[in-house]
N, C-alpha and C. Protein backbone atom coordinates (compact mmCIF):
# COMPACT_ATOMS: atom_id res chain seq x y z
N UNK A 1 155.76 106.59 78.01
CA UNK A 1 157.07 106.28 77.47
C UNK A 1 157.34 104.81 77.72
N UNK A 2 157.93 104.25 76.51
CA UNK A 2 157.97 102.70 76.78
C UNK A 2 159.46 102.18 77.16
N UNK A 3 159.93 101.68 78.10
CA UNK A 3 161.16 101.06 78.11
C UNK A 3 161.65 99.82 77.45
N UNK A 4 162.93 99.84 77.04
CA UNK A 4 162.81 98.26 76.63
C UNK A 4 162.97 97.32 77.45
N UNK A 5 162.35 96.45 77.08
CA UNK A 5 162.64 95.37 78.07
C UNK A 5 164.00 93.98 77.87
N UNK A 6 164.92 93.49 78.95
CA UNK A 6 165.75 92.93 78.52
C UNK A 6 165.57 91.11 78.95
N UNK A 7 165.49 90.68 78.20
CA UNK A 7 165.68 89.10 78.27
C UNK A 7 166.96 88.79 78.61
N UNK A 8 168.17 89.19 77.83
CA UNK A 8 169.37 88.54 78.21
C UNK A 8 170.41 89.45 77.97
N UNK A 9 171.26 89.23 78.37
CA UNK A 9 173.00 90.00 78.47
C UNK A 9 173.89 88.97 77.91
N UNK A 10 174.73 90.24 77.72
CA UNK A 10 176.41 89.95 77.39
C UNK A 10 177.33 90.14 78.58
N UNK A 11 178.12 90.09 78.69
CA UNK A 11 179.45 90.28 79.38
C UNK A 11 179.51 91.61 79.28
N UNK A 12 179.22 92.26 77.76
CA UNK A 12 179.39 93.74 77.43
C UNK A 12 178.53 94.36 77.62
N UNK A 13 177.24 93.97 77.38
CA UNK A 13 176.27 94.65 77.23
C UNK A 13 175.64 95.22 79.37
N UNK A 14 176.14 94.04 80.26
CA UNK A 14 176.03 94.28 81.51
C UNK A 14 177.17 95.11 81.70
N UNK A 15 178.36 94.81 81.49
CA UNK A 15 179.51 96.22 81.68
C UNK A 15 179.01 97.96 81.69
N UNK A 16 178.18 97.75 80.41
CA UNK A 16 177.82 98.74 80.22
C UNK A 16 176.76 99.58 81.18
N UNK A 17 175.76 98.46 81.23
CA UNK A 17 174.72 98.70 82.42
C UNK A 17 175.43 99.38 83.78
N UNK A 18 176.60 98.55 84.52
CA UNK A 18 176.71 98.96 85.71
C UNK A 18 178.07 100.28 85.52
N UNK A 19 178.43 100.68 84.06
CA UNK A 19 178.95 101.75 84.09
C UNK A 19 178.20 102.54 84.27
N UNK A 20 176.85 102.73 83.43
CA UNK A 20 175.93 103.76 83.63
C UNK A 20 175.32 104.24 84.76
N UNK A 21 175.25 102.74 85.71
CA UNK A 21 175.48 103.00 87.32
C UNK A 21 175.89 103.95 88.39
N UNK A 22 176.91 104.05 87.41
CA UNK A 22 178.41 104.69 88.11
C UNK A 22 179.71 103.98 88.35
N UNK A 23 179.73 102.65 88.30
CA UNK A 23 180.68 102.16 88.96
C UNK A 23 181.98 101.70 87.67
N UNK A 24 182.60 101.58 87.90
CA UNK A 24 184.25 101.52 87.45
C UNK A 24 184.15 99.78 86.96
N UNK A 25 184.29 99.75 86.09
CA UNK A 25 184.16 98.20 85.76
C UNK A 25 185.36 97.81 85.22
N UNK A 26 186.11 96.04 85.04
CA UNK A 26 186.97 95.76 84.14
C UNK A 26 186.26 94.42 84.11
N UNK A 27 186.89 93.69 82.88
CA UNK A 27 186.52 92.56 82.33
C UNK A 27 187.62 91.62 82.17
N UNK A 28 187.57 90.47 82.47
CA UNK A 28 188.10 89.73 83.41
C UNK A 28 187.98 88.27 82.87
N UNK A 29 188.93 87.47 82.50
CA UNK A 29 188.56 85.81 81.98
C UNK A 29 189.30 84.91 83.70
N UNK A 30 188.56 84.12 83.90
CA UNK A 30 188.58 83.05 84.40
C UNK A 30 189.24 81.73 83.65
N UNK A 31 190.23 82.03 84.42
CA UNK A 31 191.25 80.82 83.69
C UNK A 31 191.29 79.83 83.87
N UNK A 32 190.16 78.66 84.27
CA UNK A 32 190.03 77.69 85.16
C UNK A 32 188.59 77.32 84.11
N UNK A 33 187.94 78.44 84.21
CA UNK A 33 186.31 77.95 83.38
C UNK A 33 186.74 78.77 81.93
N UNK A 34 187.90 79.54 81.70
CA UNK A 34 187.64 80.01 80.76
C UNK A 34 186.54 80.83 80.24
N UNK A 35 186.45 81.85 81.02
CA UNK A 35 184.78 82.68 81.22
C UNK A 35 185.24 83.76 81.55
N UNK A 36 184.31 84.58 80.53
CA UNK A 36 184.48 86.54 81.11
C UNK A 36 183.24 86.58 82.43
N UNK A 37 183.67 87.54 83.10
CA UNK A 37 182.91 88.07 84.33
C UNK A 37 183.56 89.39 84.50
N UNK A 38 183.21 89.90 84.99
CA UNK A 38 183.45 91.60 85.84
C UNK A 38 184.09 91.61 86.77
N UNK A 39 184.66 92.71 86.53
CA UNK A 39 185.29 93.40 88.64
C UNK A 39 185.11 94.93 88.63
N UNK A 40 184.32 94.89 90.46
CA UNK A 40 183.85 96.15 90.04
C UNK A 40 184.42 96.65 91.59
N UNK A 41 183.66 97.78 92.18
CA UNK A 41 184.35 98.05 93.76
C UNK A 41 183.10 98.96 94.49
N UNK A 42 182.54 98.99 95.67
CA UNK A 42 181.91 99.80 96.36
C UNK A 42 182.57 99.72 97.35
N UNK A 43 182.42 101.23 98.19
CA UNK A 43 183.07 101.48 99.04
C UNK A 43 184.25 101.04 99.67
N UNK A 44 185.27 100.81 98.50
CA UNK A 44 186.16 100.39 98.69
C UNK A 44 186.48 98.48 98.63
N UNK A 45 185.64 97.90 98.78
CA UNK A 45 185.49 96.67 98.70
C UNK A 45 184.96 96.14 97.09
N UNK A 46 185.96 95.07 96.37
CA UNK A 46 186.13 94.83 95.40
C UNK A 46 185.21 93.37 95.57
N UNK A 47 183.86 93.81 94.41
CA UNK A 47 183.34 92.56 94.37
C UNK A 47 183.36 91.96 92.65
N UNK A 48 182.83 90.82 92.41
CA UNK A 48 182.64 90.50 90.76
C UNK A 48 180.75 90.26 90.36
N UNK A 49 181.32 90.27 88.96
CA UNK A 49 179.80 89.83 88.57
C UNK A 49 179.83 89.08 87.65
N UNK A 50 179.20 87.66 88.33
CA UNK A 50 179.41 86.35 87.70
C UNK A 50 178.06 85.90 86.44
N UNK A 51 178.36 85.82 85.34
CA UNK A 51 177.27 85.34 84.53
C UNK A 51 176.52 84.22 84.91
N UNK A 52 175.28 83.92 84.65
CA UNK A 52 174.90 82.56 85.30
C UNK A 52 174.25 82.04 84.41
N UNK A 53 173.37 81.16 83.84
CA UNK A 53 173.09 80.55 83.11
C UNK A 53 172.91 81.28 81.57
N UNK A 54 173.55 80.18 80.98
CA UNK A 54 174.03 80.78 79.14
C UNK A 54 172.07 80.48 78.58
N UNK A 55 171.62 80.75 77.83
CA UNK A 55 170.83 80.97 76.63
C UNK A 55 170.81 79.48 76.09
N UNK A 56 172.44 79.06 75.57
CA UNK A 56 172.98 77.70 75.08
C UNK A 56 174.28 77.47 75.03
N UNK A 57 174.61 76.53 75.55
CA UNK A 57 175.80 76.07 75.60
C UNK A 57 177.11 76.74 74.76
N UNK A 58 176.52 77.55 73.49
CA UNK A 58 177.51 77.63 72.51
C UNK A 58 177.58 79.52 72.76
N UNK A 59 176.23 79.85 73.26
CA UNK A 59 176.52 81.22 72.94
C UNK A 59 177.15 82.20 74.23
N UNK A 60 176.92 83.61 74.06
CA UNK A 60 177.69 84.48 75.04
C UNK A 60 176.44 85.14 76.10
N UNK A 61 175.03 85.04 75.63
CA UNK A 61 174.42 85.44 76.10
C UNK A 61 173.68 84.80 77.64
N UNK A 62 173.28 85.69 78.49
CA UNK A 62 172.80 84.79 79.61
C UNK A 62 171.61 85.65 80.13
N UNK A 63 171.03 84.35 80.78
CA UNK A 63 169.92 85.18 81.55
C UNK A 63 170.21 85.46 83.14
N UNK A 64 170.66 85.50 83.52
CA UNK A 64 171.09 85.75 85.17
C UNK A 64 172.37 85.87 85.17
N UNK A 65 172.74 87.00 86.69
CA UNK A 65 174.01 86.72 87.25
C UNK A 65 174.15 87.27 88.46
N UNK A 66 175.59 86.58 89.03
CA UNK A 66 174.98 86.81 90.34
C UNK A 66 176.40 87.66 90.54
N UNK A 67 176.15 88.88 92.08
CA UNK A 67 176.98 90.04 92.61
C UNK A 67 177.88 89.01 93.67
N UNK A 68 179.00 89.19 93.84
CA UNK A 68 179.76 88.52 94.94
C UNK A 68 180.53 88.89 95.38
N UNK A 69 180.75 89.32 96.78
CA UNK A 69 182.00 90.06 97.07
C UNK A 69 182.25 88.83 98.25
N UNK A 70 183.79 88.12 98.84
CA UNK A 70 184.42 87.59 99.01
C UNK A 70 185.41 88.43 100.30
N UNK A 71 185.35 88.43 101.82
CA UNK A 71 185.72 88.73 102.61
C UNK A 71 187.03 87.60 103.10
N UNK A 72 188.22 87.43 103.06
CA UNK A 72 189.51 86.69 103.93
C UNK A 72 188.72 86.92 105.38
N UNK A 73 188.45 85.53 105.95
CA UNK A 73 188.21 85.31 107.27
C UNK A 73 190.01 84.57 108.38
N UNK A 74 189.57 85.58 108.79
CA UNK A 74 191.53 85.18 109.91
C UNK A 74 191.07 85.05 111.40
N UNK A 75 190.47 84.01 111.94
CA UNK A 75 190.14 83.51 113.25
C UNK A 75 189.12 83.42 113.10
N UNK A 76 188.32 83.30 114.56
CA UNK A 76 186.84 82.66 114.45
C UNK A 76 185.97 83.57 114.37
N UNK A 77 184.89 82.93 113.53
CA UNK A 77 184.13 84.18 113.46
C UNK A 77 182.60 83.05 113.06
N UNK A 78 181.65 83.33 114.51
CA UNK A 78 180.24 82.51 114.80
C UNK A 78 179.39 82.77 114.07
N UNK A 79 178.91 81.42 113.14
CA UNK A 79 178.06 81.14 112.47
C UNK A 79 176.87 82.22 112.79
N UNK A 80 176.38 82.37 114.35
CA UNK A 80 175.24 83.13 114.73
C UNK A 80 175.39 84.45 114.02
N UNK A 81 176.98 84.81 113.76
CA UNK A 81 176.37 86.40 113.48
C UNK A 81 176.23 86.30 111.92
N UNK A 82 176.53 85.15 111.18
CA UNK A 82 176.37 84.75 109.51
C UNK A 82 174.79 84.16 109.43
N UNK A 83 174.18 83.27 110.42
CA UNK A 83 172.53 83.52 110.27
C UNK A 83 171.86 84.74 110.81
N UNK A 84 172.72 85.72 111.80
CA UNK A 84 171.68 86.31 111.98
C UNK A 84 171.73 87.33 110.80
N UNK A 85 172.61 87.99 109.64
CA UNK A 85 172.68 89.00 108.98
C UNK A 85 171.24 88.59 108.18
N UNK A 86 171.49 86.71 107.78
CA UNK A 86 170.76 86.63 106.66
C UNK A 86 168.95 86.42 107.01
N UNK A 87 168.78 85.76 108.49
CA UNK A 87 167.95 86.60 108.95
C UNK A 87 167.25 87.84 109.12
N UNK A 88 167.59 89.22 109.31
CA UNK A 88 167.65 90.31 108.99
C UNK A 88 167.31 91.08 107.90
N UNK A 89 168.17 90.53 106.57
CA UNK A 89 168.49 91.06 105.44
C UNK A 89 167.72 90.09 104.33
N UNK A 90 167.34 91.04 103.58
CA UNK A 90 166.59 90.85 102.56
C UNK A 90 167.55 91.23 101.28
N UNK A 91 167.36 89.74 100.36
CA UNK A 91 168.33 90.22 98.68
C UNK A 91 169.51 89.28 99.05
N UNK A 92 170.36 89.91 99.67
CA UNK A 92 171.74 89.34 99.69
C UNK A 92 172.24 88.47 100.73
N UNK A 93 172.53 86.85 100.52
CA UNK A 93 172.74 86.03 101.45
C UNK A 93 174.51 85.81 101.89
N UNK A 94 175.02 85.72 102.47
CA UNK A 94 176.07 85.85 102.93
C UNK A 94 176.56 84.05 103.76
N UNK A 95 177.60 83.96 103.44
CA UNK A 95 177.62 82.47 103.87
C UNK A 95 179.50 82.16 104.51
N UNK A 96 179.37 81.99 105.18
CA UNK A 96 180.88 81.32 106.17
C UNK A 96 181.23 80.59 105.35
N UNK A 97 182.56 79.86 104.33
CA UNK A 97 183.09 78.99 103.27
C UNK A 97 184.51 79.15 103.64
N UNK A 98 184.96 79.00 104.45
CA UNK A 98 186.33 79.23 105.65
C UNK A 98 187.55 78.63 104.17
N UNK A 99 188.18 79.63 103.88
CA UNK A 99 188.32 80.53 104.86
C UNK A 99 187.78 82.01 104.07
N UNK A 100 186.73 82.03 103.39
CA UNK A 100 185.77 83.06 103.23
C UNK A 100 184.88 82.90 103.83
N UNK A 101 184.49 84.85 103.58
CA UNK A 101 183.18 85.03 104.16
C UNK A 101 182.52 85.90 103.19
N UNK A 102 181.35 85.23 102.03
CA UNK A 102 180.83 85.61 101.29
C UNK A 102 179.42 86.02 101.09
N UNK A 103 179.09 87.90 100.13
CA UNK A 103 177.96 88.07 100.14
C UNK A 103 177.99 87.84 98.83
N UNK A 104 176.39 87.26 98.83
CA UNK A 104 176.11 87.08 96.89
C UNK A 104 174.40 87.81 96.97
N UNK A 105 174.45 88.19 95.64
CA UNK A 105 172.90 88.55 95.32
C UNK A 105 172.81 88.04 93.70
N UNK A 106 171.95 87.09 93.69
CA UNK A 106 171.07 86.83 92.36
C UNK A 106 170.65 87.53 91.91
N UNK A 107 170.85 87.75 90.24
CA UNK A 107 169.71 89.01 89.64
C UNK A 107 169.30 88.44 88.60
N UNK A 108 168.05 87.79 88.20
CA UNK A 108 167.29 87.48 87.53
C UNK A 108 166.73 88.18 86.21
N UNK A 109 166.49 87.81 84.99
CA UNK A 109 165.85 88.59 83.54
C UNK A 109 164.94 87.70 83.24
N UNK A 110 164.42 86.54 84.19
CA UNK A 110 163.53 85.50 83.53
C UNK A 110 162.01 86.90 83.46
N UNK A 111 161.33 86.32 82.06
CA UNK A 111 160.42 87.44 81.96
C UNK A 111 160.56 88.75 81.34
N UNK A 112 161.69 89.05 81.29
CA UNK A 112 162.08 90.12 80.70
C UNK A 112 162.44 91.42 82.43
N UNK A 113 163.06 92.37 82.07
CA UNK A 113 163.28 93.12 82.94
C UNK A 113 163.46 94.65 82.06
N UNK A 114 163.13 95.60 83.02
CA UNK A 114 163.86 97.02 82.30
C UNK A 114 164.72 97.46 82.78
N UNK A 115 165.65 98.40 82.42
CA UNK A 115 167.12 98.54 82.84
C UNK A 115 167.13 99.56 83.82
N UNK A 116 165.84 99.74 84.31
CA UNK A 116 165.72 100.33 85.29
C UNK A 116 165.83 99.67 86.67
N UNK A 117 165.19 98.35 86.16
CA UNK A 117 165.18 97.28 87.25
C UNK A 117 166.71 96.60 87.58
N UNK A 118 167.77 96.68 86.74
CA UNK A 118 168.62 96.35 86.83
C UNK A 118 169.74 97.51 87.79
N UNK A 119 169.26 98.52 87.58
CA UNK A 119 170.33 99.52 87.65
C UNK A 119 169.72 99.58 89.45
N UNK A 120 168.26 99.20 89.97
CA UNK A 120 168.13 99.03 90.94
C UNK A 120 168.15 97.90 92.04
N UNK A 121 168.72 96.78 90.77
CA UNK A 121 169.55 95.72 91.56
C UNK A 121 170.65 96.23 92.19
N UNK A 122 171.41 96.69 91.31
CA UNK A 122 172.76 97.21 91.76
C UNK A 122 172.60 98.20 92.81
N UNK A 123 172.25 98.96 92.70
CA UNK A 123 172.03 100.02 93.72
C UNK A 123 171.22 98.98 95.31
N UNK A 124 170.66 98.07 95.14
CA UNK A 124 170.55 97.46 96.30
C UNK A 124 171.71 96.95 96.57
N UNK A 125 172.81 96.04 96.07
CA UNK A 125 174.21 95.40 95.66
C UNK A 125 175.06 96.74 96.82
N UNK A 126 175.11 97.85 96.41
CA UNK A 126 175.46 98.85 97.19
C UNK A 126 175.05 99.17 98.66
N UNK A 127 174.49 99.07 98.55
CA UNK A 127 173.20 99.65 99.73
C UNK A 127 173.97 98.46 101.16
N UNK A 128 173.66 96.79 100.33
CA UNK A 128 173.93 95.77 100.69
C UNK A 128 175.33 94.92 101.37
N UNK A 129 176.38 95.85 100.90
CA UNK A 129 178.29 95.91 100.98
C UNK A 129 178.29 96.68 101.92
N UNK A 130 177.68 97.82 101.80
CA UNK A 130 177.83 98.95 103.27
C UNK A 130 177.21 98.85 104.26
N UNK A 131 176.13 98.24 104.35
CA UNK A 131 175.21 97.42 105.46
C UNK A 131 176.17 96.36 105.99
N UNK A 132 176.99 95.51 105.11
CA UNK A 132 177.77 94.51 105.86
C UNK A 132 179.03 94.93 106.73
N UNK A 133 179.57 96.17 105.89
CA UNK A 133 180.68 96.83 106.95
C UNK A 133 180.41 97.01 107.53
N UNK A 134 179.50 98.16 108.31
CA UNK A 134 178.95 98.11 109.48
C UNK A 134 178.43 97.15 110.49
N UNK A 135 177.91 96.13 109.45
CA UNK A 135 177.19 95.14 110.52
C UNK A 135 178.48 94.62 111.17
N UNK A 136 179.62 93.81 110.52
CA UNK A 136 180.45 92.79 110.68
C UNK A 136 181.02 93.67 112.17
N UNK A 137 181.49 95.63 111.97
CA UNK A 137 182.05 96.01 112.28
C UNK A 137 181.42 95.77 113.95
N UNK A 138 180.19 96.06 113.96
CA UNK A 138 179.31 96.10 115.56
C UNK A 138 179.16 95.10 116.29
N UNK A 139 178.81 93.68 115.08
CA UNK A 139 178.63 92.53 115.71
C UNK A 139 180.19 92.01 116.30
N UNK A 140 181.43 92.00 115.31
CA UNK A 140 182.57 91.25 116.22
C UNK A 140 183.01 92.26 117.45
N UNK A 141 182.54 93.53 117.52
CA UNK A 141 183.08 94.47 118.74
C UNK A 141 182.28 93.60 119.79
N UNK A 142 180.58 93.74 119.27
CA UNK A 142 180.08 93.04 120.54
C UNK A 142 180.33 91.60 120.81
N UNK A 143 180.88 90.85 119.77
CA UNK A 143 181.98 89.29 120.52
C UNK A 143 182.54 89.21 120.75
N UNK A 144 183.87 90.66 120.95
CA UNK A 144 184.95 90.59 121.49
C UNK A 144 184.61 91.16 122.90
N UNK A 145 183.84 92.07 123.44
CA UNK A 145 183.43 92.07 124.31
C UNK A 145 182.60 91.19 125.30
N UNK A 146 181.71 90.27 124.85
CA UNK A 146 181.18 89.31 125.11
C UNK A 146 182.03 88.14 125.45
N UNK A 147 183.34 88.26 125.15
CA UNK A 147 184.45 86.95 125.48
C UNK A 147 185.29 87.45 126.10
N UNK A 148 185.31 89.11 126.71
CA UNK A 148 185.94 89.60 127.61
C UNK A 148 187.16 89.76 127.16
N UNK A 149 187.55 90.08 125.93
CA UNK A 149 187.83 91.13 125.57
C UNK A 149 187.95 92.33 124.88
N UNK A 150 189.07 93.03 124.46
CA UNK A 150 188.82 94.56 123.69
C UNK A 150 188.36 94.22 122.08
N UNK A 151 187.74 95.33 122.01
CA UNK A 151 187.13 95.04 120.78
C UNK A 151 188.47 94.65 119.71
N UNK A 152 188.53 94.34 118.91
CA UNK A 152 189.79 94.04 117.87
C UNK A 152 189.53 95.37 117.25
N UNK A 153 191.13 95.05 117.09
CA UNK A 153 191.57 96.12 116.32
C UNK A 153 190.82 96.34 115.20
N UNK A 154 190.74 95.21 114.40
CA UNK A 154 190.30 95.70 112.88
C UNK A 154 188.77 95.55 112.86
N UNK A 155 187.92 95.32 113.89
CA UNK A 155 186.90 95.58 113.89
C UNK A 155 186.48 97.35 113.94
N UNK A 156 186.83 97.81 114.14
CA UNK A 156 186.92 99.42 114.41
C UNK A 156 187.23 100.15 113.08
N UNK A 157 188.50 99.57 112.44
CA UNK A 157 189.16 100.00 111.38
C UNK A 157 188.41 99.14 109.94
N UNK A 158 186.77 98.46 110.16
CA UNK A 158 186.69 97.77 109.45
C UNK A 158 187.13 98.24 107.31
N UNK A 159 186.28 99.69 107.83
CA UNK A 159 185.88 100.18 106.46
C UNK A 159 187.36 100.31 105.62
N UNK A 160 188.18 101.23 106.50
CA UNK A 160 189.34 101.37 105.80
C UNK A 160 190.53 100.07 105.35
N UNK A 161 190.31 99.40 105.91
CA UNK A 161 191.17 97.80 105.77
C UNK A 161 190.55 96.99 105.07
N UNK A 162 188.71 96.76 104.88
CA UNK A 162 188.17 96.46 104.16
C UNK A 162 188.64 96.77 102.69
N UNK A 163 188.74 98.16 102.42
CA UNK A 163 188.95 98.50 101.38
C UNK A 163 190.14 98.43 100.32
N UNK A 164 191.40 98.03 101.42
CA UNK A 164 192.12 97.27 100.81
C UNK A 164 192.51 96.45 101.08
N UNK A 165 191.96 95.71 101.91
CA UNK A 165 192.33 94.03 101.61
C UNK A 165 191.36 92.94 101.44
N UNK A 166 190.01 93.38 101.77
CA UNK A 166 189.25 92.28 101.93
C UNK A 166 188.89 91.47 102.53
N UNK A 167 189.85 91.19 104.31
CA UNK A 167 190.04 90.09 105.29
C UNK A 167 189.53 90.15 106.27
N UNK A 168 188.94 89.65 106.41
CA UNK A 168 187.98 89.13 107.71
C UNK A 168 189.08 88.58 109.00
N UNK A 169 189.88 88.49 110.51
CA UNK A 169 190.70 88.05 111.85
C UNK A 169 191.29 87.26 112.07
N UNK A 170 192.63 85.28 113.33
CA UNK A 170 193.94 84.54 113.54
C UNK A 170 192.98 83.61 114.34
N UNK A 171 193.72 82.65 114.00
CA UNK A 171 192.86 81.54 114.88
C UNK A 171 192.68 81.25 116.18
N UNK A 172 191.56 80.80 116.98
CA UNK A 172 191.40 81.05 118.41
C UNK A 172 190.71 82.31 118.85
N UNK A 173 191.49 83.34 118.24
CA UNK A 173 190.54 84.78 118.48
C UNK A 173 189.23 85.42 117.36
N UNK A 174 188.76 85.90 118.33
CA UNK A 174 187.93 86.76 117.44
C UNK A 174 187.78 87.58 116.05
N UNK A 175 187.16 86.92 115.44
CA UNK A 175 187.57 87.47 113.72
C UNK A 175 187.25 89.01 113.82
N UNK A 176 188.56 89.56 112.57
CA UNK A 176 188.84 90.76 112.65
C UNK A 176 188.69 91.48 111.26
N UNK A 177 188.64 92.82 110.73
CA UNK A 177 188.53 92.91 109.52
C UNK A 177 190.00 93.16 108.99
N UNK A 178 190.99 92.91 108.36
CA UNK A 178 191.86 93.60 108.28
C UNK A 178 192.42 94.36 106.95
């Protein structure tokens, strides 16, 4: 059985992809670049999906784009535990941009791809958001302990506060999820 293979996307034509996914999509202009992109949500945490390089200047089509979900950082929160994730982790790089704290994953069609390969980008994209709740959640318990004191509050409560707000801990103390 032959699959097709995809060179490039739409705005629509990827909507479609990560509905088939499963996931809940809307479409979205950027009022600044004047550009459609996505918004989508895992486990409660609302990320986008940014088109990345056009075909040509004039048209809608692209060959790449990249997954980004965008954490509110509220106090300090050590570079060590932002190299060590990306250390660790394979696919998705994550980067301190204060006062975010952002994961991105590149997904590539140079060559062509099948939509199988795509649908298992995403599903890493997943895999990759829930790996970070947890991580963020273990690593700031063990820096709030390590600085002598109680773990923060919203380190504990990451998943559920994650999910609706997005925010990473107040300045001076230990970053928190909230």
């Amino acid at each position: 059985m032959s699959e097709t293979i995809i060179t490039q996307l739409t705005v629509e034509t990827l909507r479609d992809i990560i509905q088939l996914a499963g996931f809940r999509v809307e479409t979205l202009t950027d009022p600044v670049a004047n550009a459609s992109y996505l918004r989508s949500a895992t486990n409660g945490l609302t990320f986008d999906i940014r088109p990345g390089n056009r075909i040509n200047n004039t048209g809608q089509d692209f060959v790449d784009f990249a997954l980004v979900a965008a954490l509110q950082v509220q106090g300090e929160l050590p570079l060590d535990i932002v190299n060590r994730w990306n250390t660790t982790r394979r696919f998705g790089r994550l980067q301190l941009s204060q006062p975010f704290l952002i994961l991105t994953l590149d997904v590539s069609l140079a060559g062509g791809v099948a939509q199988n390969h795509l649908r298992a980008q995403i599903e890493i994209w997943d895999h990759l958001v829930q790996q970070l709740i947890a991580y963020l959640r273990e690593e700031l318990a063990r820096f709030a302990a390590a600085n002598g004191a109680a773990a923060p509050a919203g380190a504990t409560a990451l998943a559920a506060n994650a999910a609706e707000q997005g925010q990473v801990g107040e300045a001076g103390t230990p970053a928190t999820i909230q």
